[in-house]
Protein backbone atom coordinates (compact mmCIF):
# COMPACT_ATOMS: atom_id res chain seq x y z
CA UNK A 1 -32.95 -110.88 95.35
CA UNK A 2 -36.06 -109.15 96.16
CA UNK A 3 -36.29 -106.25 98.92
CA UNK A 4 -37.77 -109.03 101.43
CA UNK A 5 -34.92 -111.29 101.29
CA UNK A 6 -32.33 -108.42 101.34
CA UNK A 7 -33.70 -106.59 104.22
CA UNK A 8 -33.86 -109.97 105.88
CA UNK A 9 -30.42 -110.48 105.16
CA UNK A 10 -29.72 -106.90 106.52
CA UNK A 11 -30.96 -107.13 109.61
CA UNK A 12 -28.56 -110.64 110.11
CA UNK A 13 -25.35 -109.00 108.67
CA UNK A 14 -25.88 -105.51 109.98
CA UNK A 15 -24.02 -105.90 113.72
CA UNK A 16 -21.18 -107.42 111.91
CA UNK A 17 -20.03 -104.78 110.62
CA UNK A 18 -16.20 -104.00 111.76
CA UNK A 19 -13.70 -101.10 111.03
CA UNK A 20 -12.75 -100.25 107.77
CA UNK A 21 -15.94 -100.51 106.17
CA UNK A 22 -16.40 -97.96 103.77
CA UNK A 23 -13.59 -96.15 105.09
CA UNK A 24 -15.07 -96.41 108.82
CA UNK A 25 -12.40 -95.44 111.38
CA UNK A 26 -14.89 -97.23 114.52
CA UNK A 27 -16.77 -99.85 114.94
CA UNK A 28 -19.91 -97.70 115.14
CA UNK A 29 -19.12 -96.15 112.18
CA UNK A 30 -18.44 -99.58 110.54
CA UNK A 31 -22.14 -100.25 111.12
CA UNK A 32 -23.66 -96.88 110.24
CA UNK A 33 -21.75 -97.28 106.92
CA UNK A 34 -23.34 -100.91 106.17
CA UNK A 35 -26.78 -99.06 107.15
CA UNK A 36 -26.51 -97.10 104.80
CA UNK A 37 -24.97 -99.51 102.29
CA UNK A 38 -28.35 -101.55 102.84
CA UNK A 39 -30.50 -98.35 101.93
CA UNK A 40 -28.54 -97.95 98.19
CA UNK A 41 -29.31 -101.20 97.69
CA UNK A 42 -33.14 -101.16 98.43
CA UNK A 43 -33.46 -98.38 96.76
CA UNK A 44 -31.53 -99.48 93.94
CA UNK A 45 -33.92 -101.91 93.33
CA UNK A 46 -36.78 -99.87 92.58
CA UNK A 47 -35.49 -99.71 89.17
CA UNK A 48 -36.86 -103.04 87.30
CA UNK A 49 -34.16 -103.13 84.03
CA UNK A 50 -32.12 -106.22 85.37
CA UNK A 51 -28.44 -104.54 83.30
CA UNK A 52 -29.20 -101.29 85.27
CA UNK A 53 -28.66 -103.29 89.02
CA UNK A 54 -26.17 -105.79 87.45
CA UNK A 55 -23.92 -102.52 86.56
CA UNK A 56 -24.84 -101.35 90.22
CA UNK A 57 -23.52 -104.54 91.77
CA UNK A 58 -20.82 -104.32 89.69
CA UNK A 59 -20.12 -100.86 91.04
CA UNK A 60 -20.59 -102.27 94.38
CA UNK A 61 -17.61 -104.66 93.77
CA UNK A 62 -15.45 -102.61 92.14
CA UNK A 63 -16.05 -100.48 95.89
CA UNK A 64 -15.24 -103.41 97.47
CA UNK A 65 -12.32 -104.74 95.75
CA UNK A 66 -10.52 -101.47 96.06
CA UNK A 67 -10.39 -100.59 99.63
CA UNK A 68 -14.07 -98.87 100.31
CA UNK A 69 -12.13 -95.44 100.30
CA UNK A 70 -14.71 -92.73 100.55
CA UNK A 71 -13.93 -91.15 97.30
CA UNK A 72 -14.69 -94.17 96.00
CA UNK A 73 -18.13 -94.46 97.99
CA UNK A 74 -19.25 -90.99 96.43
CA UNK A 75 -18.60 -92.69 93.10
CA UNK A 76 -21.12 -95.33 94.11
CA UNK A 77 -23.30 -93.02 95.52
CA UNK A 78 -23.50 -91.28 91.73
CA UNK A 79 -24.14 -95.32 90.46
CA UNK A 80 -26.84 -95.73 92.73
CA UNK A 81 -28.28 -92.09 92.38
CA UNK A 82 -28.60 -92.49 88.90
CA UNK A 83 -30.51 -96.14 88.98
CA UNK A 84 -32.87 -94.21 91.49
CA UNK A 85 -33.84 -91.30 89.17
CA UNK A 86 -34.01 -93.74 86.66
CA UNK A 87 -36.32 -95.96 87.82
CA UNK A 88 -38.57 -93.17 89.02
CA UNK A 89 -38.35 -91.65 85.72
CA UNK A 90 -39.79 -95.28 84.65
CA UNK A 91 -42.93 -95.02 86.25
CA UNK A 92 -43.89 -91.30 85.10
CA UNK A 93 -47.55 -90.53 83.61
CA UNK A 94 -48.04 -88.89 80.63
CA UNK A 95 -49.10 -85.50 82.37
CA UNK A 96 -45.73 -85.95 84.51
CA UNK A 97 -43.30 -86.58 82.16
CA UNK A 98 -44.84 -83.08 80.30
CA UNK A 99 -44.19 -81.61 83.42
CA UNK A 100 -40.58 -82.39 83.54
CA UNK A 101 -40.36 -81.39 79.73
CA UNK A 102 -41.22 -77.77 81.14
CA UNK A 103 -38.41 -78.23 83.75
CA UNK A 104 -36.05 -78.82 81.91
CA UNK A 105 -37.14 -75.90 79.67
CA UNK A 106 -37.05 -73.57 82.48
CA UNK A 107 -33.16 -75.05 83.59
CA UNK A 108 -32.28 -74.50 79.62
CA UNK A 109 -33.49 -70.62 79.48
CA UNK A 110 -31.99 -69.95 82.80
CA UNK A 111 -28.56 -71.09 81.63
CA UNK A 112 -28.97 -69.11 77.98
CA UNK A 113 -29.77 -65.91 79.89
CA UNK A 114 -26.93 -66.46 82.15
CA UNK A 115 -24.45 -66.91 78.97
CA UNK A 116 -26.00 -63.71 77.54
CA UNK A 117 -25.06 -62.09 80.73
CA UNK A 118 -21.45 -63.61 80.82
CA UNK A 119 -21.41 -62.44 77.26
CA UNK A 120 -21.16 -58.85 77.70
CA UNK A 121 -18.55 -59.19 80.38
CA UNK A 122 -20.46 -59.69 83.47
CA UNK A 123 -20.85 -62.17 85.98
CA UNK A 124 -22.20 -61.15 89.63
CA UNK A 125 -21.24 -64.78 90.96
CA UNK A 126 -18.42 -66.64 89.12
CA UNK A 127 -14.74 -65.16 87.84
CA UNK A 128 -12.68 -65.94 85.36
CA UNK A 129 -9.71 -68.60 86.49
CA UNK A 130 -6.35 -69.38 84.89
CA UNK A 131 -5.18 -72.79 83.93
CA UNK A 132 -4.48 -73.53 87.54
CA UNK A 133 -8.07 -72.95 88.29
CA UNK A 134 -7.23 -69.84 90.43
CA UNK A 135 -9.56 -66.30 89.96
CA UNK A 136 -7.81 -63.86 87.74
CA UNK A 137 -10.21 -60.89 86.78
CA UNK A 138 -7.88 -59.99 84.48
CA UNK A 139 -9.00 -62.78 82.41
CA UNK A 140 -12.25 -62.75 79.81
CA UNK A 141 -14.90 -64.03 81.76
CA UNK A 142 -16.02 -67.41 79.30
CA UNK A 143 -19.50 -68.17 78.24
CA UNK A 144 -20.34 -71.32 80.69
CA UNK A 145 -23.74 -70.79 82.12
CA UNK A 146 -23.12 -72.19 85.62
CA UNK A 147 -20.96 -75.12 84.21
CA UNK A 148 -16.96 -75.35 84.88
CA UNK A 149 -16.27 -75.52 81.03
CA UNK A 150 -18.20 -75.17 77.78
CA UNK A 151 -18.10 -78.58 77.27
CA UNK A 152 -20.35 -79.60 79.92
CA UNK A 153 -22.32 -76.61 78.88
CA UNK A 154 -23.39 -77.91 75.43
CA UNK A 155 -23.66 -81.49 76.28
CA UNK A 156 -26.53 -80.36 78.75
CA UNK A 157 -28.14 -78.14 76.13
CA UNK A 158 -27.33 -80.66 73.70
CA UNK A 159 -29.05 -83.10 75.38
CA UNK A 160 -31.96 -81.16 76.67
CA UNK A 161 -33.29 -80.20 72.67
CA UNK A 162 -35.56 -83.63 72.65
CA UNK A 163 -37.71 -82.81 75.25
CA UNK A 164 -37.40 -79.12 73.90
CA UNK A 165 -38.27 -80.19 70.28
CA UNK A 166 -41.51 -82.15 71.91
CA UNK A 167 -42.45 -78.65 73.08
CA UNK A 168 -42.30 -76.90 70.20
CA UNK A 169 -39.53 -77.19 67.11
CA UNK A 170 -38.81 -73.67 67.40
CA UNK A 171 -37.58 -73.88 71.30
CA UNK A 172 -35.13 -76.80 70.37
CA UNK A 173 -34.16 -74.69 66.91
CA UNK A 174 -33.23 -71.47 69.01
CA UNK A 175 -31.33 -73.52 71.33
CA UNK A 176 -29.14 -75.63 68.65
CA UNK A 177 -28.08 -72.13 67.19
CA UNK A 178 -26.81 -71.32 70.41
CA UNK A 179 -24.81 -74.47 71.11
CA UNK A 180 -23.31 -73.99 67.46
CA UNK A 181 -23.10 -70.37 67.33
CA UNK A 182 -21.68 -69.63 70.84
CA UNK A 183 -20.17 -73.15 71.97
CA UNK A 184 -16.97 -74.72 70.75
CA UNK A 185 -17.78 -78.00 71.69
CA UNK A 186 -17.36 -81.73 69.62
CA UNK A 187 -19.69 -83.37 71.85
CA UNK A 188 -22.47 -80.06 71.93
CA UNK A 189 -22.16 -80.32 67.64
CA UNK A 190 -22.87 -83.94 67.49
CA UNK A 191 -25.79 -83.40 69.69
CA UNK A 192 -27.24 -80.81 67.18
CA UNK A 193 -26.66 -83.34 64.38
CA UNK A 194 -28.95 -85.68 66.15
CA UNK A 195 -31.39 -84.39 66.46
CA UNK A 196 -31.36 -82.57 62.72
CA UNK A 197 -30.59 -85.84 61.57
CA UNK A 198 -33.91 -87.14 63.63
CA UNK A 199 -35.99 -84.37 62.84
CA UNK A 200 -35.45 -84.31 58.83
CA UNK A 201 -36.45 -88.37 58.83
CA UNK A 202 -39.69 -87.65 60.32
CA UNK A 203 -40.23 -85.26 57.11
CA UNK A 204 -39.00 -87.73 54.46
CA UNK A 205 -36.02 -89.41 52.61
CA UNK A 206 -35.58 -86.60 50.57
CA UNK A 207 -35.38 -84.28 53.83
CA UNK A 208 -33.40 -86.59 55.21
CA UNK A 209 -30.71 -86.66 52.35
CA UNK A 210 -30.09 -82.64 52.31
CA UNK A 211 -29.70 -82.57 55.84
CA UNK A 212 -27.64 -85.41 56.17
CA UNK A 213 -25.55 -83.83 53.22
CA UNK A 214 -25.41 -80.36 55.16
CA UNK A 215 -24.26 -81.64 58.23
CA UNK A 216 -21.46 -84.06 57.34
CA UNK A 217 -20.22 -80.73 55.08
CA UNK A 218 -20.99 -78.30 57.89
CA UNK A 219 -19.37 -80.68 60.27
CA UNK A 220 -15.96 -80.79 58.40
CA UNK A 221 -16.01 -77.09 58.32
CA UNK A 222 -16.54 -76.70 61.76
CA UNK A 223 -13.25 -79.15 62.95
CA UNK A 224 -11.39 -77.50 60.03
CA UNK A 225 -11.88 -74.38 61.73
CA UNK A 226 -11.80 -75.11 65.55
CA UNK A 227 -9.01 -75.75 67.52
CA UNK A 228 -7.71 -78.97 66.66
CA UNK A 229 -5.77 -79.99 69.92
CA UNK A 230 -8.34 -81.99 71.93
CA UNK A 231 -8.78 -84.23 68.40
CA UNK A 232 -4.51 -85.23 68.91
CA UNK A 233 -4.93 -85.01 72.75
CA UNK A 234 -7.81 -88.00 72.71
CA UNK A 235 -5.99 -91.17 70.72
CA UNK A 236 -2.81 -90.02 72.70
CA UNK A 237 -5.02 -89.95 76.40
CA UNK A 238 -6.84 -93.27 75.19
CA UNK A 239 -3.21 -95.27 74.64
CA UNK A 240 -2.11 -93.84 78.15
CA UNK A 241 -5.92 -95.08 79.81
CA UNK A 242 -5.47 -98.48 78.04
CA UNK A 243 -2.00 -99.27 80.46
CA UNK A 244 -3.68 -98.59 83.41
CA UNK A 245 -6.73 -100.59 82.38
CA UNK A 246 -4.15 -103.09 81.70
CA UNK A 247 -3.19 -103.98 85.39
CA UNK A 248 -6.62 -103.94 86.40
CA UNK A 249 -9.04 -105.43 84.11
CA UNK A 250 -12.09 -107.35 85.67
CA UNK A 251 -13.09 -104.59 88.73
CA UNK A 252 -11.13 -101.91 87.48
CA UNK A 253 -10.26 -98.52 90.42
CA UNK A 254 -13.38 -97.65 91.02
CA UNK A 255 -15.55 -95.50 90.49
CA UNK A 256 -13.87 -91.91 90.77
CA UNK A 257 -10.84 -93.56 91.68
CA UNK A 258 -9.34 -91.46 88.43
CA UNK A 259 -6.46 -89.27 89.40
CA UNK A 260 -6.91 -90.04 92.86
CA UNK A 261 -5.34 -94.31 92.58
CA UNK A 262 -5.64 -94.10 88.90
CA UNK A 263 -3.31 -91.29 87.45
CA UNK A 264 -3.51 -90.73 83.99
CA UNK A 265 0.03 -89.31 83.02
CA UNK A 266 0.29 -88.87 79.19
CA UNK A 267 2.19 -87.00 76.67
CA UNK A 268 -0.05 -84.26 76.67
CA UNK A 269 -0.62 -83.72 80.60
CA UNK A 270 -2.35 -85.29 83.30
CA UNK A 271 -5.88 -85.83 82.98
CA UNK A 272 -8.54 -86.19 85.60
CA UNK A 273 -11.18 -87.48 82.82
CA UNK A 274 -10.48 -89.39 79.34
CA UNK A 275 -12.93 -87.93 76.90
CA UNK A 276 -14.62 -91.47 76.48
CA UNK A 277 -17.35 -92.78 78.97
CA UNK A 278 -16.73 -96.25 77.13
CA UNK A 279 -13.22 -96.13 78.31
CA UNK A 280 -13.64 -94.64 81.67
CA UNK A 281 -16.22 -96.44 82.87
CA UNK A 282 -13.66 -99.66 81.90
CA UNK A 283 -11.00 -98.24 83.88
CA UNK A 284 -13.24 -97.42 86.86
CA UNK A 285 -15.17 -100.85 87.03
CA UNK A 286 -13.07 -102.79 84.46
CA UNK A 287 -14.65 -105.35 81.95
CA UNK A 288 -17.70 -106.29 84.33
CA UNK A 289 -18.97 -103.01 84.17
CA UNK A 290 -18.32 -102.41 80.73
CA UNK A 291 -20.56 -105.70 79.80
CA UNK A 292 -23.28 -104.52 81.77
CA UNK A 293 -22.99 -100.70 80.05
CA UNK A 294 -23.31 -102.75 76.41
CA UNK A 295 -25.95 -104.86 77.78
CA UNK A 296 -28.04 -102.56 78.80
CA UNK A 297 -27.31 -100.54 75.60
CA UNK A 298 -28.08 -103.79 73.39
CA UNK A 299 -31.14 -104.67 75.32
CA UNK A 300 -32.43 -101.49 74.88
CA UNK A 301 -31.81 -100.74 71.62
CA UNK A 302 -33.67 -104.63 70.53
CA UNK A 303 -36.68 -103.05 72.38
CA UNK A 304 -36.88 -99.80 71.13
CA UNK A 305 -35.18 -99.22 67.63
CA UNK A 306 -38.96 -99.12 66.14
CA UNK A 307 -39.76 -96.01 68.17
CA UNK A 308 -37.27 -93.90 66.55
CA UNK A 309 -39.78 -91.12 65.96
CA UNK A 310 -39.85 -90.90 70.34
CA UNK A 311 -37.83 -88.14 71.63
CA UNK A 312 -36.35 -90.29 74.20
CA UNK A 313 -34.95 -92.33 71.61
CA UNK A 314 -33.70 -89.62 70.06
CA UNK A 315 -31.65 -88.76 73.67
CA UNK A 316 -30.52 -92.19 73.52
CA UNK A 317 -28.79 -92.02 70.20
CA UNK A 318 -27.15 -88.43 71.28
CA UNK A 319 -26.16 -90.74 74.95
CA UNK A 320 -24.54 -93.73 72.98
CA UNK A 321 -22.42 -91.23 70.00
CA UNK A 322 -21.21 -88.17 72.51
CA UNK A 323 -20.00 -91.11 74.77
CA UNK A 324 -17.44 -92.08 72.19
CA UNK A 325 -15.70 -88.26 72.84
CA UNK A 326 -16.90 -87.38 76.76
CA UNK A 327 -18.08 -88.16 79.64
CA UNK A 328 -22.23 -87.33 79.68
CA UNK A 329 -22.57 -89.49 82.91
CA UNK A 330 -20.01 -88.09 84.72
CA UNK A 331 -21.43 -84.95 84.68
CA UNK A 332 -24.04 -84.62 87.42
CA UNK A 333 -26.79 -82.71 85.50
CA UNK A 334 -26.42 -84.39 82.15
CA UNK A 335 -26.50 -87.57 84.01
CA UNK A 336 -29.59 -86.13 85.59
CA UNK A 337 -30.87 -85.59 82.27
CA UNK A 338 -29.71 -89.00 80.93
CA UNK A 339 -31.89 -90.97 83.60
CA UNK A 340 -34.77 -89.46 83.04
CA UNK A 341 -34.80 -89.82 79.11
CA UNK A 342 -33.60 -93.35 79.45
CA UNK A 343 -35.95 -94.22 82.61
CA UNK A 344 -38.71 -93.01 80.14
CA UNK A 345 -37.82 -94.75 77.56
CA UNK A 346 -37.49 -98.43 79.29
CA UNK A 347 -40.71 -97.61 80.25
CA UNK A 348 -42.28 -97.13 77.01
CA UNK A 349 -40.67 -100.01 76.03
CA UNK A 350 -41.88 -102.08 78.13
CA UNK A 351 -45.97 -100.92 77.15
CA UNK A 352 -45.23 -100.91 73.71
């Protein structure tokens, strides 16, 4: 449908709206909510990769099918926020796209600074909290940047050592020995290994081969020596996701329906998140959503697997392997992050 057609349609179905749409308790609310239902999807379509708007309608009726709560419309609202940024990230120039390489520079030495402050015991702004989330100064204050958890930490640095590495090697090489030197985090080591992995191929085979060796050696030291709980907690989370994808496969909960309609119960606790995009993104939109996540994976990966020596592809790869053990697009500025690396990318795609 093009943005004609659908604002033609708008201005038809607009007044008839009624209560209870998107959790509107009047009828003038009703119609403010379609209103702005009508502006997502307009500006939705400024993205042009065809999987990216198929997964947004499939957001949309996964909103739909589950009672157009209002938690579930700030899910959508994340859905259509990231097509946006995405498709603006597709029509960058050269000179811009540099531009936000230096951005997200700045973001990336703010956040080490602030972990160098935490690091000596200081924080001006956040405290330490217990396992019930409440302050306790008692407690060591964690290195986490301004992130809830280390996790979410070292995916965004993680993620952010592409564009670094475009910069200048030596930015992106100071950064990775942070992430592995003050982050315990799975998904912040396999980011690391990325882009080693990525940077030794453009050197050679031979390069290629000792690093690969290093980090498959380095990386069974590391998991020998961590804390091995979240690796038992994961298979035992996944069985517990897989029921409750089970009586809702095609539009799954929605999206952020999880431990709000969707309650995760397992063994090992309840969890508000299931340490596998792949997975959660089934049990929030169900198999529809899932196709159009692979699809737009496959599609993109057909295009683009030449370009390996592209940073963006290199974000990609990091995207499609920490997926397997978090959540990088539920987290709103690794998301951020993700858009604009894969935005790029379907753009160079498309000129190449």
């Amino acid at each position: 449908m093009t943005p004609a057609r659908l604002l033609l349609g708008a201005v038809l179905v607009g007044p008839l709206a009624v209560n209870g749409f998107g959790a509107s308790a009047t009828m003038a609310a009703g119609k403010n909510a379609l209103f702005i239902h009508i502006g997502l999807a307009l500006a939705v379509l400024t993205t042009a990769n065809p999987w990216l708007r198929a997964f947004c309608g499939a957001a949309w009726v996964s909103f739909f099918a589950n009672g157009m709560h209002s938690f579930l419309f700030l899910g959508l609202l994340g859905v259509c926020a990231f097509a946006v940024v995405h498709g603006v990230a597709a029509r960058l120039t050269m000179p811009e796209w540099a531009q936000v390489r230096v951005a997200i520079l700045v973001a990336v030495t703010f956040q080490i600074a602030w972990m160098a402050m935490q690091a000596t015991g200081y924080d001006p702004i956040f405290q330490p909290v217990d396992h019930t989330m409440q302050p306790n100064r008692q407690l060591t204050m964690p290195i986490i940047g301004w992130f809830s958890n280390t996790s979410d930490l070292a995916l965004f640095l993680g993620l952010a050592l592409p564009a670094l590495g475009a910069i200048h090697w030596g930015l992106a090489a100071i950064v990775a020995a942070v992430v592995l030197g003050a982050i315990r985090s799975t998904a912040g080591l396999l980011c690391v290994v990325v882009w080693i992995l990525a940077g030794a191929a453009r050197i050679g085979r031979v390069a290629f081969g000792v690093a690969l060796a290093t980090c498959v050696l380095g990386g069974a030291a590391y998991m020998l020596w961590r804390d091995r709980a979240p690796q038992e907690w994961r298979p035992t989370i996944w069985r517990a996701a897989a029921g409750i994808i089970a009586t809702r496969p095609v539009v799954g909960y929605g999206v952020n329906a999880l431990d709000i309609t969707a309650v995760i119960d397992s063994p090992v606790g309840r969890w508000n998140f299931l340490q596998n995009e792949w997975l959660q993104t089934t049990l929030e939109m169900g198999v529809l959503g899932l196709a159009c996540a692979v699809g737009y994976t496959t599609a993109l990966a057909r295009r683009c697997w030449r370009q390996w020596r592209e940073e963006c592809v290199v974000a990609a790869g990091m995207l499609v392997i920490v997926s397997c053990v978090s959540i990088p697009f539920h987290v709103g500025p690794v998301a951020l992050l993700a858009a604009c690396y894969l935005g790029r990318l379907d753009q160079a795609c498309q000129h190449a």
